[in-house]
Protein backbone atom coordinates (compact mmCIF):
# COMPACT_ATOMS: atom_id res chain seq x y z
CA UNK A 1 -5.36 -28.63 43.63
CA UNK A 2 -4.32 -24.87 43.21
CA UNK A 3 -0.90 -25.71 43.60
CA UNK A 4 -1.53 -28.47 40.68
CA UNK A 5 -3.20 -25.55 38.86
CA UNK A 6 -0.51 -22.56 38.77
CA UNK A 7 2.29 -24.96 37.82
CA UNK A 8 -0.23 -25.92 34.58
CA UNK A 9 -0.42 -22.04 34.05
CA UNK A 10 3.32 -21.54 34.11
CA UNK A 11 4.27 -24.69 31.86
CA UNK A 12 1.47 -22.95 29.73
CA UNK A 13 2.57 -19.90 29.61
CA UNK A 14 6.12 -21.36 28.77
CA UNK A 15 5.41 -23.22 26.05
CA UNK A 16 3.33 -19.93 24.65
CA UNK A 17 6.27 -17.63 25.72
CA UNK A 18 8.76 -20.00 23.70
CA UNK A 19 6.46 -20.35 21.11
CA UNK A 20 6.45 -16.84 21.02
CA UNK A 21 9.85 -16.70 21.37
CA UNK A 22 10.86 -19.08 18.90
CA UNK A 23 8.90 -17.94 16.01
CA UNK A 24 9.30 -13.91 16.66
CA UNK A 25 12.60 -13.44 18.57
CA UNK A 26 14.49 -15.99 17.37
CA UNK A 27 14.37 -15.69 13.28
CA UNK A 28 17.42 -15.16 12.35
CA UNK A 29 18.06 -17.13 8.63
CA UNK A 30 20.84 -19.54 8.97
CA UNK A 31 21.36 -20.34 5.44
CA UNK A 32 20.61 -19.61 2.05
CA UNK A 33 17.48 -21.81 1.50
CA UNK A 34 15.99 -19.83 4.86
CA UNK A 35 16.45 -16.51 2.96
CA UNK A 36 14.82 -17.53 -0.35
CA UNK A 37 11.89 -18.83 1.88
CA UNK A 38 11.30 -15.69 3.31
CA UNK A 39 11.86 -14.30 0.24
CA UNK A 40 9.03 -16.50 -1.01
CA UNK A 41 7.06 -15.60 1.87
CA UNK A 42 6.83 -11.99 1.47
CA UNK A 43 6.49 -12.26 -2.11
CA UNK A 44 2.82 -14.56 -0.55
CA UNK A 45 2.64 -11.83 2.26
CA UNK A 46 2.52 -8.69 -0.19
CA UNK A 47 0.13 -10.49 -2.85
CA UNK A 48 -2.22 -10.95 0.15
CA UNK A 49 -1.98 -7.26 1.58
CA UNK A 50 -1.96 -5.75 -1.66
CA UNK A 51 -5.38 -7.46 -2.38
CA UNK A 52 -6.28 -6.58 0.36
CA UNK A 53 -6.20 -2.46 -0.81
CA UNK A 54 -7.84 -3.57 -3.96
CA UNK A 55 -11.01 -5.84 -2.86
CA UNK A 56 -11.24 -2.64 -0.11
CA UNK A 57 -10.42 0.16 -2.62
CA UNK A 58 -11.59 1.37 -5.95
CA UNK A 59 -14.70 0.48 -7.17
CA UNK A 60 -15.48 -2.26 -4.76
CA UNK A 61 -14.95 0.54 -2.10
CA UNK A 62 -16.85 3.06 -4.05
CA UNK A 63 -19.79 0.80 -4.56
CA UNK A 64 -19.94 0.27 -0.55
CA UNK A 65 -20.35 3.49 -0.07
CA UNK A 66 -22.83 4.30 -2.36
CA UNK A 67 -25.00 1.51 -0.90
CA UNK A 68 -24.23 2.98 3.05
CA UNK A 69 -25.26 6.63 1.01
CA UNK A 70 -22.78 8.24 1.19
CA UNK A 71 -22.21 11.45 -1.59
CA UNK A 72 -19.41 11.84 -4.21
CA UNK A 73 -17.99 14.59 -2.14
CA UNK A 74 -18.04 12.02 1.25
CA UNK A 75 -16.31 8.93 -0.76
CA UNK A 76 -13.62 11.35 -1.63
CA UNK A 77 -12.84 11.84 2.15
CA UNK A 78 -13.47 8.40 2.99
CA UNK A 79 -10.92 7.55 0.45
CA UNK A 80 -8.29 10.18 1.28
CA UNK A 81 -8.76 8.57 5.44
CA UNK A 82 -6.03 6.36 4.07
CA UNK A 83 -3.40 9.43 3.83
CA UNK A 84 -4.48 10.79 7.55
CA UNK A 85 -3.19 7.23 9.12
CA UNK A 86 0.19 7.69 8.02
CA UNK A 87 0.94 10.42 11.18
CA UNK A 88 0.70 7.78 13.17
CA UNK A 89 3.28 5.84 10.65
CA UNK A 90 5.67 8.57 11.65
CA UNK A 91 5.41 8.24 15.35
CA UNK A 92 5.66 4.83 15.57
CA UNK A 93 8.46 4.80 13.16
CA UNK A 94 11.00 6.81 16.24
CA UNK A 95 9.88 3.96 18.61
CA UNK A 96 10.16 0.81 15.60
CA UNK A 97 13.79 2.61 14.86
CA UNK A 98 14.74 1.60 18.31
CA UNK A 99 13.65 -1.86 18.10
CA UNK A 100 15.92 -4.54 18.03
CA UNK A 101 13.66 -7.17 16.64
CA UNK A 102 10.73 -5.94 14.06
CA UNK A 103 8.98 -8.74 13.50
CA UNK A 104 6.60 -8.80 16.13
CA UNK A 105 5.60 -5.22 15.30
CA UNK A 106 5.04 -5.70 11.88
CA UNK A 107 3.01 -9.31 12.76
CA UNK A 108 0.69 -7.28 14.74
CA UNK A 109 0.03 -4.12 12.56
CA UNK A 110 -1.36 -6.80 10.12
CA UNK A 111 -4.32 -7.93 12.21
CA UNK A 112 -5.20 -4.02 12.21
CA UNK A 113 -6.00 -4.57 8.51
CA UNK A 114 -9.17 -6.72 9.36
CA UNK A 115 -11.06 -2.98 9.62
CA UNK A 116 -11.17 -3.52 6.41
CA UNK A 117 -13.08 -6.76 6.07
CA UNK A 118 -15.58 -5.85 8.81
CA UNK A 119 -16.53 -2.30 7.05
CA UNK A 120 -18.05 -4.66 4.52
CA UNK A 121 -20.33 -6.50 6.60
CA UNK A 122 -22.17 -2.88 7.19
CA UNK A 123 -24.48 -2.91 4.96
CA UNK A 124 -26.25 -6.02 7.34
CA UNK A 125 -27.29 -2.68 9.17
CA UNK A 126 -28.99 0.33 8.52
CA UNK A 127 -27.67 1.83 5.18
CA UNK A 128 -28.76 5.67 5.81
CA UNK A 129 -27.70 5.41 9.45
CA UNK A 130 -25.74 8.35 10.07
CA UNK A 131 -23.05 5.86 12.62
CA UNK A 132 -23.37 3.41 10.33
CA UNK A 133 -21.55 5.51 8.02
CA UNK A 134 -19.03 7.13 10.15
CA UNK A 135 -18.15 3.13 11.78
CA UNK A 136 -17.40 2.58 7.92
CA UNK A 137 -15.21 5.59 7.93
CA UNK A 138 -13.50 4.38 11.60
CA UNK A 139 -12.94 1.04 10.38
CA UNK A 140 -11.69 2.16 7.25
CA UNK A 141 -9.57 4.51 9.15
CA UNK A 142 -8.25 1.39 11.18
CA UNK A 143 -7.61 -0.77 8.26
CA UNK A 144 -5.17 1.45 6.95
CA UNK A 145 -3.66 2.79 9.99
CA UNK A 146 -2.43 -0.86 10.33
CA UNK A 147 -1.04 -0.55 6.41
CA UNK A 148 0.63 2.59 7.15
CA UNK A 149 2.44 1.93 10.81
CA UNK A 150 3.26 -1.76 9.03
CA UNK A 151 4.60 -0.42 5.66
CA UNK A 152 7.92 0.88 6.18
CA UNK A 153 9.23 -1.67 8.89
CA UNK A 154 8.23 -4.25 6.32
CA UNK A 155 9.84 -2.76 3.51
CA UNK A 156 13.30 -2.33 5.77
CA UNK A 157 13.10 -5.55 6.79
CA UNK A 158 12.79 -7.36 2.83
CA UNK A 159 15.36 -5.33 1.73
CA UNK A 160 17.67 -6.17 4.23
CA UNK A 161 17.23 -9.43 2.41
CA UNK A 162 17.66 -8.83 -1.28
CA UNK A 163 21.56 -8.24 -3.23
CA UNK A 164 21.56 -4.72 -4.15
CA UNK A 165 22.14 -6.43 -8.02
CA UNK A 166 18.53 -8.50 -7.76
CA UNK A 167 16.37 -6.03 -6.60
CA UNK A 168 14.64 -5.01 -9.27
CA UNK A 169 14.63 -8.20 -11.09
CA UNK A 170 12.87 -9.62 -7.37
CA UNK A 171 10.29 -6.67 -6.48
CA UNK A 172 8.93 -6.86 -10.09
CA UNK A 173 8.60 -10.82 -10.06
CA UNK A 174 7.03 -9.87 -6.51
CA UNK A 175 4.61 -7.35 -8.29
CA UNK A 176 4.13 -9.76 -11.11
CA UNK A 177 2.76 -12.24 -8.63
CA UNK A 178 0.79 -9.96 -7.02
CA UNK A 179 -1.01 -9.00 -10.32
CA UNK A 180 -1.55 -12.81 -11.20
CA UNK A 181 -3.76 -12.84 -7.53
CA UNK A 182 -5.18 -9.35 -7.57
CA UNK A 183 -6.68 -10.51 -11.07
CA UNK A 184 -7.94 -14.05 -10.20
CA UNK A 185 -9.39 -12.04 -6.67
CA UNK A 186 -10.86 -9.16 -8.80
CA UNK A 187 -12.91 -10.98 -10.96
CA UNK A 188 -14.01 -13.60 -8.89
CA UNK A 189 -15.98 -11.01 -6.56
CA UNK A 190 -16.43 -8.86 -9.37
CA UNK A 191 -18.97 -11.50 -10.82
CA UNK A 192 -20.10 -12.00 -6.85
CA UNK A 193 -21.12 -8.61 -6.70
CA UNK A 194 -23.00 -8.96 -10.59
CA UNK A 195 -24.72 -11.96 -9.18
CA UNK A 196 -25.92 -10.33 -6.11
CA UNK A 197 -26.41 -7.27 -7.22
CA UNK A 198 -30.15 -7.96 -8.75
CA UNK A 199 -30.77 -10.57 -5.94
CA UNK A 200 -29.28 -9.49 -2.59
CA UNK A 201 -26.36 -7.16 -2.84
CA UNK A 202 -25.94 -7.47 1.02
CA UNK A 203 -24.79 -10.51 0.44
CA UNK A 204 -22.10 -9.45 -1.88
CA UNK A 205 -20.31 -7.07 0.41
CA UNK A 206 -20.38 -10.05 2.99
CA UNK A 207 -18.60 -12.22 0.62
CA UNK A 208 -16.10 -9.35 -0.15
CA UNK A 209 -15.68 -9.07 3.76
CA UNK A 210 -15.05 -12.59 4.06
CA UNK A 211 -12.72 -12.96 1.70
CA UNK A 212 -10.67 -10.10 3.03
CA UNK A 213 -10.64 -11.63 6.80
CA UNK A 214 -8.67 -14.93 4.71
CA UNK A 215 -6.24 -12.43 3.14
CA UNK A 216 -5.80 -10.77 6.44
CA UNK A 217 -4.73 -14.14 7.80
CA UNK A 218 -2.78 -15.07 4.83
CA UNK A 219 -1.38 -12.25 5.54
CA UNK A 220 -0.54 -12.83 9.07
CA UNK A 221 1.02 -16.20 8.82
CA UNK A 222 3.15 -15.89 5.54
CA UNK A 223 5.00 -12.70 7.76
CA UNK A 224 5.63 -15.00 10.74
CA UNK A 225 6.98 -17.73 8.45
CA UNK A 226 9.44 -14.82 7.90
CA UNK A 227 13.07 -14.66 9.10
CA UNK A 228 14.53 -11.48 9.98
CA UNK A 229 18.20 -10.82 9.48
CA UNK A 230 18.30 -8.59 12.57
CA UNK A 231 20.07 -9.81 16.08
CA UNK A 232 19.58 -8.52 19.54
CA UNK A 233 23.62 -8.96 21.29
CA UNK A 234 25.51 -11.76 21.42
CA UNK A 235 27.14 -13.53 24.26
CA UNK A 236 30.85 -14.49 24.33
CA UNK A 237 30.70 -17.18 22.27
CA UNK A 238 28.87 -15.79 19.14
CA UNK A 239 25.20 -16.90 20.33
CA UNK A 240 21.82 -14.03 20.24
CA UNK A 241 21.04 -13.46 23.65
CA UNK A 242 17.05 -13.43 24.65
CA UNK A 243 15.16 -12.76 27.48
CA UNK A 244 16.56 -12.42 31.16
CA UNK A 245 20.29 -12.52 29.44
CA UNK A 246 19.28 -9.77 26.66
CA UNK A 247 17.54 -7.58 29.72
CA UNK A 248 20.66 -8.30 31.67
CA UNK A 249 23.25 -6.92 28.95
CA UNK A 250 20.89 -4.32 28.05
CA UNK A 251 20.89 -2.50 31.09
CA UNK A 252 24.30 -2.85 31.67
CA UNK A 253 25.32 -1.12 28.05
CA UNK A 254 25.59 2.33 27.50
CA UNK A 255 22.74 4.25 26.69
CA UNK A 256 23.04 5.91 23.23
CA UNK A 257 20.90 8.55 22.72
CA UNK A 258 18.10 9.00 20.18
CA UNK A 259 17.58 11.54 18.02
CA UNK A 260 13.96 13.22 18.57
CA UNK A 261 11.29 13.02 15.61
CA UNK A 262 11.92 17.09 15.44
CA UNK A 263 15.33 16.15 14.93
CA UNK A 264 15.55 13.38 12.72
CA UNK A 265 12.96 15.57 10.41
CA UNK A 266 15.39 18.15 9.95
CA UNK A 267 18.06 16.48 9.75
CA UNK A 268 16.65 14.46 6.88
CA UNK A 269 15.47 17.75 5.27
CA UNK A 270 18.82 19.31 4.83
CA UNK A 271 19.75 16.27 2.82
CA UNK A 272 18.93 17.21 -0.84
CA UNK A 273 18.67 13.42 -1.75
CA UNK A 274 16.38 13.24 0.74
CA UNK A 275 14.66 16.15 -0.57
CA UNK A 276 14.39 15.16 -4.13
CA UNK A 277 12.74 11.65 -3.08
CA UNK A 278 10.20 13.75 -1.01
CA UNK A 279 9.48 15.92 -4.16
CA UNK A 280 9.20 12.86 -6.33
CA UNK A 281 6.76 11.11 -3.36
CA UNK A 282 4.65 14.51 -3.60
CA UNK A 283 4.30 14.90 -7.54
CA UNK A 284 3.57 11.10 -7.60
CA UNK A 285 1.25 11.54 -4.70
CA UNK A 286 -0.81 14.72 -6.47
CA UNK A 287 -1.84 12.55 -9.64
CA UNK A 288 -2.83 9.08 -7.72
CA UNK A 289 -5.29 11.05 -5.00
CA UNK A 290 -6.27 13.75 -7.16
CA UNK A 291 -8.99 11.44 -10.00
CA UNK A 292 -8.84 7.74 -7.73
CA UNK A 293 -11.58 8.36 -5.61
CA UNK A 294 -13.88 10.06 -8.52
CA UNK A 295 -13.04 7.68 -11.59
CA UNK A 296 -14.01 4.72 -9.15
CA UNK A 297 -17.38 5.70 -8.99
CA UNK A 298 -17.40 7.57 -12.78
CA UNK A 299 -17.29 4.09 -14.47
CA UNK A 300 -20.61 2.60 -12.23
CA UNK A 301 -22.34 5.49 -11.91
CA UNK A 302 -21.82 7.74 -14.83
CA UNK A 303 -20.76 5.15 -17.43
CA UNK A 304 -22.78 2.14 -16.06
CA UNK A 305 -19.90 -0.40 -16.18
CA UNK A 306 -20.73 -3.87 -14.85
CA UNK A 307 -18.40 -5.05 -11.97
CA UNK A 308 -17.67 -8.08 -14.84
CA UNK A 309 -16.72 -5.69 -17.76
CA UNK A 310 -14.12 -3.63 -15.49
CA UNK A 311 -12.60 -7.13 -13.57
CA UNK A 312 -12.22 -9.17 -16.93
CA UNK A 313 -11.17 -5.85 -19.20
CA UNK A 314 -8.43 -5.23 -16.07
CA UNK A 315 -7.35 -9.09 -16.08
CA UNK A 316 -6.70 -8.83 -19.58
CA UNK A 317 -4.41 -6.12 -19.18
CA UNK A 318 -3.03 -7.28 -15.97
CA UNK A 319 -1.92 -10.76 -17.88
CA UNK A 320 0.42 -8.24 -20.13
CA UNK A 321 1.51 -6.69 -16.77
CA UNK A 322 2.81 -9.99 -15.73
CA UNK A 323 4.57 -11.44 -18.68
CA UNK A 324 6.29 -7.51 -18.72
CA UNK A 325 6.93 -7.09 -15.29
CA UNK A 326 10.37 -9.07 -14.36
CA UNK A 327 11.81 -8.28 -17.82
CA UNK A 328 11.47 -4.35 -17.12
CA UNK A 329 12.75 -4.97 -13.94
CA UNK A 330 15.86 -6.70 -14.93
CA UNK A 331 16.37 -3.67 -17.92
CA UNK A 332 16.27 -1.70 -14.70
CA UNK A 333 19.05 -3.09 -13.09
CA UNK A 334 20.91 -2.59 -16.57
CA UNK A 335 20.38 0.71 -16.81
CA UNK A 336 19.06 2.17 -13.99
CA UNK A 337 15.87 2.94 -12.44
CA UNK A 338 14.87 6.50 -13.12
CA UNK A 339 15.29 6.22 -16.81
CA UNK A 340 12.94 3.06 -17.21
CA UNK A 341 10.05 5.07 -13.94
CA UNK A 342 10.22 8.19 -16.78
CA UNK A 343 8.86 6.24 -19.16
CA UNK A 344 6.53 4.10 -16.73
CA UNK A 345 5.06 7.64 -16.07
CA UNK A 346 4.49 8.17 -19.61
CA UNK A 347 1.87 5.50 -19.36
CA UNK A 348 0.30 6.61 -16.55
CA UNK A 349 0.00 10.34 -18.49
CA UNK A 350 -1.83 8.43 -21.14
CA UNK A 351 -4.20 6.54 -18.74
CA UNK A 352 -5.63 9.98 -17.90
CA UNK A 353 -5.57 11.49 -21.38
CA UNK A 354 -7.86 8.65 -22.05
CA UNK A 355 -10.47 9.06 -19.20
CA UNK A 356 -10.09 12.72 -19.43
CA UNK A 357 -12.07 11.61 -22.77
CA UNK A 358 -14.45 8.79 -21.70
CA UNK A 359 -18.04 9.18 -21.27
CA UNK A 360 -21.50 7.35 -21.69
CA UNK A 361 -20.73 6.77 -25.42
CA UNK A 362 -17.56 5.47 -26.10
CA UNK A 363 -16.74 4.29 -22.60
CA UNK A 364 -16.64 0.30 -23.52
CA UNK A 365 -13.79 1.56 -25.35
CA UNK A 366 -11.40 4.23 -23.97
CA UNK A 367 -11.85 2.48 -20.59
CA UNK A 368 -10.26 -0.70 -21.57
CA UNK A 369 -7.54 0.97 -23.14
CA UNK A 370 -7.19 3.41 -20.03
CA UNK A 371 -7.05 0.27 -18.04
CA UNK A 372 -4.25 -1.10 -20.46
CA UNK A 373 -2.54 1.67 -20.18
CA UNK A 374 -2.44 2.08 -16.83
CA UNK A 375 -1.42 -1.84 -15.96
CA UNK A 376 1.72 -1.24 -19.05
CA UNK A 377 2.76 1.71 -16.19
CA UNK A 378 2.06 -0.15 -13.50
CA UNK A 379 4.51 -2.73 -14.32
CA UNK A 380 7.21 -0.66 -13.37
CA UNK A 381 5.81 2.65 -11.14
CA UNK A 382 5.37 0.71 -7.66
CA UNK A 383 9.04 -1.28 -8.37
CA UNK A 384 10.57 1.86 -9.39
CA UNK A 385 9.52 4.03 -7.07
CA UNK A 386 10.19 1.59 -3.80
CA UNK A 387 13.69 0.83 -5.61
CA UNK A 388 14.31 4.55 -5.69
CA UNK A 389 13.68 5.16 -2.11
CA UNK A 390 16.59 2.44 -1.17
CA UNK A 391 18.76 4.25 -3.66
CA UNK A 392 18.47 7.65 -2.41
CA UNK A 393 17.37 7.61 1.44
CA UNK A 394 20.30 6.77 3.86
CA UNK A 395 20.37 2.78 4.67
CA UNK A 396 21.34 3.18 8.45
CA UNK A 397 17.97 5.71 9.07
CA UNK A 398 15.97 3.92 6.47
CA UNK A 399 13.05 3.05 8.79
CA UNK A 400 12.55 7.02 9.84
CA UNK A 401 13.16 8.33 7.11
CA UNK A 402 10.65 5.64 4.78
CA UNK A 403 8.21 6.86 6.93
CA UNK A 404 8.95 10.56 6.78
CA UNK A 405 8.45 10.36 2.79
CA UNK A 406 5.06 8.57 3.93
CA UNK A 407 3.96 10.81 6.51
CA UNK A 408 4.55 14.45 3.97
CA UNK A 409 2.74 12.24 1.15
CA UNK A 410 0.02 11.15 2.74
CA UNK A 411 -0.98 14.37 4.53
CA UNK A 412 -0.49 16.02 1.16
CA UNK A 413 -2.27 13.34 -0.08
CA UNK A 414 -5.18 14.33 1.97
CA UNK A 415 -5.21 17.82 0.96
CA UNK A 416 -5.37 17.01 -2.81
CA UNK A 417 -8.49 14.89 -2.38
CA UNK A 418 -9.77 17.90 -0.43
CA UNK A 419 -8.77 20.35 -3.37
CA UNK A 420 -9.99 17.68 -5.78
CA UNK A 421 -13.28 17.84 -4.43
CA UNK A 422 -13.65 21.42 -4.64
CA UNK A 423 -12.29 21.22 -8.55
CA UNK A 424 -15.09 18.92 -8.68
CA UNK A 425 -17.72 21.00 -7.73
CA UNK A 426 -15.63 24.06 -9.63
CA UNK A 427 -15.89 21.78 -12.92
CA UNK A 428 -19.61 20.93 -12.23
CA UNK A 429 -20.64 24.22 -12.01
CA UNK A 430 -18.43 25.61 -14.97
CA UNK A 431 -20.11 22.79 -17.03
CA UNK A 432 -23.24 23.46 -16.22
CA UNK A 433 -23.40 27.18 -16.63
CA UNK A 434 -21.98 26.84 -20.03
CA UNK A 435 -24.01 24.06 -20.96
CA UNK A 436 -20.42 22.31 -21.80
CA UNK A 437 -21.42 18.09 -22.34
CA UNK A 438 -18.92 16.84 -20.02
CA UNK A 439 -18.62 15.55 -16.88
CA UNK A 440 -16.58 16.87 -13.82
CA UNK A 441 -14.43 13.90 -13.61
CA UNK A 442 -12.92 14.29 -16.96
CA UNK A 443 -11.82 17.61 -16.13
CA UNK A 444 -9.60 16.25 -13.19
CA UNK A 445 -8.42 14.17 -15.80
CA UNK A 446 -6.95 16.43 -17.79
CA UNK A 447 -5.36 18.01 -14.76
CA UNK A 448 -3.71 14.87 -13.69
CA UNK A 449 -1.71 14.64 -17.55
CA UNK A 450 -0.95 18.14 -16.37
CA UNK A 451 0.93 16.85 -13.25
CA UNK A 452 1.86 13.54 -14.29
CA UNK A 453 3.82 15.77 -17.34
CA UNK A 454 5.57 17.62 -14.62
CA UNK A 455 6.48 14.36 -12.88
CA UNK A 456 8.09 12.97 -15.89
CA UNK A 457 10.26 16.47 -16.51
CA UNK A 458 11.19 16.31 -12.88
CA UNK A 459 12.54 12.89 -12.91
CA UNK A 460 14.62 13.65 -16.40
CA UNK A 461 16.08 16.37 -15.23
CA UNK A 462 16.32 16.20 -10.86
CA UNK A 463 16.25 11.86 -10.27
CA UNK A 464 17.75 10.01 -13.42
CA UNK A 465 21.42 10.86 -13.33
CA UNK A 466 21.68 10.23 -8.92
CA UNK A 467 23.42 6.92 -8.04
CA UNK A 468 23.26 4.93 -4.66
CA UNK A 469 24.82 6.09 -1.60
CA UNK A 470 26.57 2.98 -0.47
């Protein structure tokens, strides 16, 4: 009977292992038609994980944390939490470097992301609860630490995958698609939340946290419907070698050494394309952190915008995003990338300029053409900045060096929201002593055209005119 019952657990654990094997190890595309699948499939995957950062960002994250009571000062620091994962990015990026398959790395960082579904199903519990609050900033933590560590493997492995010609044209048809979900997902528990919010707004985060644990599977299974165009050795006769053959050759090659992370950081710092990427990443970095977590909450709280209004006004300008999206990406290719991202920055200048002026009054106005403004940028920033970092950072240390530009952003990232909450309490005070009738947000506002301006001069004069290292 025992005997019966270990030979069932081996032929189990066989089929599993192959399984395993099969789908994971053994990905490599053998034609065409298994490229443009996985093509496909990321273009699914990255619709479902950037959804993901939406439903769990911005004002449905704000709102969350207003109901668990948090402060303005505390969702600022919740939100920055996202910046402070990315050191692990960087450490895990020297081991992922030395990785001959990815796959299976990348698979699993994605089942981190369900932190962020289960933060919403907090509010079931005590919502002044001191550890109720800090498990929503863990999880929180969590979800993004599986973003981060996931990000730069992923974006390696896609490009790997694209003609240098196409990939603008693909990563803004990509982002397109990604804007036709994010909008139908938006508004659909943006008029969930509306509905429960008079009734039993519990239930509304539940729903939210529901609907993120089916994009975190989505998520999941569109990356292991991936192929990977990476191989392990091969054997005399031109075939990948796995398991006890792979271990075999393995230990029987050379070992080359690897560079150390102290290493590979300098030696990517004394690179001045490297540098100027970095720069770019910073800049960028300074205006998204410095008014995200603030103007969140600024159109519930302090303009009293219905979850409906904001959804609907964004899907309206998100349905220009798409029809604009693959046509600026193909003017891209034409003429290059940094002349179209100036202009994209332009956009995202005026988005600010127009919150910097919102308020109470005239908000059903300037925040629908903030929003409009901001999804006409859009259509190109995320493309043109992700295209720029394949142009400029070197293709063999692409993985490292991804995830250096992540690790310096996000840190700095995390020390803008700190600064930006002590502008906000600067601005509050200033206000209030001088009786000036504005709020503190629209003072970070204007600060953000300030940088944003900068960003625009810098690319013009430092990022335009550089060409692809081939």
């Amino acid at each position: 009977m025992s005997q019966s019952r270990v030979t069932l657990t081996k032929i189990v654990k066989g089929y599993i292992g192959g399984k395993f094997r099969r789908i994971y190890l053994m990905a490599y595309p053998e034609n065409d038609r298994e490229v443009n699948m996985s093509l496909n499939m990321y273009k699914y995957s990255e619709a479902a994980s950037i959804t993901m950062t939406q439903l769990a960002g911005g004002t449905f994250l704000a709102s969350l944390l207003l109901r668990l009571n948090f402060q303005e000062e505390g969702i600022a620091v919740v939100f920055g939490l996202s910046n402070i994962a990315s050191v692990l990015q960087l450490f895990t990026a020297v081991w992922v470097q030395k990785m001959l398959k990815r796959k299976p790395f990348v698979c699993g960082s994605v089942l981190l992301k369900s932190g962020l579904a289960l933060m919403f199903f907090l509010p079931l519990f005590l919502r002044g609860n001191t550890h109720v609050r800090l498990i929503a900033a863990g999880l929180y933590l969590l979800g993004y630490i599986g973003i981060q560590i996931g990000n730069s493997p992923a974006k390696d492995w896609v490009v790997s995958m694209v003609p240098d010609g196409k990939r603008g044209y693909y990563f803004a048809k990509t982002d397109a698609f990604s804007v036709g979900v994010i909008t139908i997902s938006t508004i659909g528990m943006g008029l969930v939340m509306d509905f429960f919010q008079t009734r039993n707004e519990t239930m509304g985060f539940v729903t939210v946290g529901f609907a993120l644990l089916v994009l975190v599977m989505l998520n999941f299974i569109a990356f292991s419907r991936m192929k990977e165009k990476r191989i392990t050795r091969l054997d005399t006769i031109g075939r990948e070698m796995h398991g006890r053959m792979l271990k075999r050759q393995l230990k029987e090659e050379e070992i080359v050494e690897t560079l150390s992370l102290f290493k590979e950081m300098k030696l990517a710092l004394s690179n001045n394309r490297f540098r100027r990427e970095l720069m770019l990443s910073l800049l960028f970095t300074t205006g998204f952190q410095m008014g995200l977590p603030f103007n969140a909450s600024y159109q519930i709280k302090e303009l009293s915008l219905s979850f409906s209004f904001i959804m609907i006004t964004g899907a309206c300008a998100n349905g220009i995003r798409i029809f604009i999206s693959p046509r600026i990406g193909r003017l891209a290719d034409k003429i290059g990338t940094g002349k179209v991202l100036k202009f994209a920055f332009v956009g995202l200048m005026m988005h600010h300029v127009l919150m910097s002026f919102a308020n109470e009054n005239n908000g059903q106005i300037m925040i629908p053409a903030a929003i409009l403004s901001a999804a006409l940028a859009w259509s190109f920033v995320g493309t043109g900045l992700l295209n720029l970092q394949f142009d400029l950072l070197d293709e063999k240390k692409m993985t490292i060096q991804l995830s250096l530009v992540s690790l310096f952003s996000s840190v700095w990232g995390y020390v803008t929201i700190l600064l930006s909450t002590g502008l906000f309490s600067m601005f509050e005070r200033l206000f209030d002593a001088h009786n000036i009738n504005l709020y503190p947000q629209q003072g970070l506002n204007a600060v953000n055209v300030i940088v944003y301006l900068l960003t625009i001069i810098y690319i013009h004069y430092r990022i335009q005119t550089l060409k692809r290292v081939k």
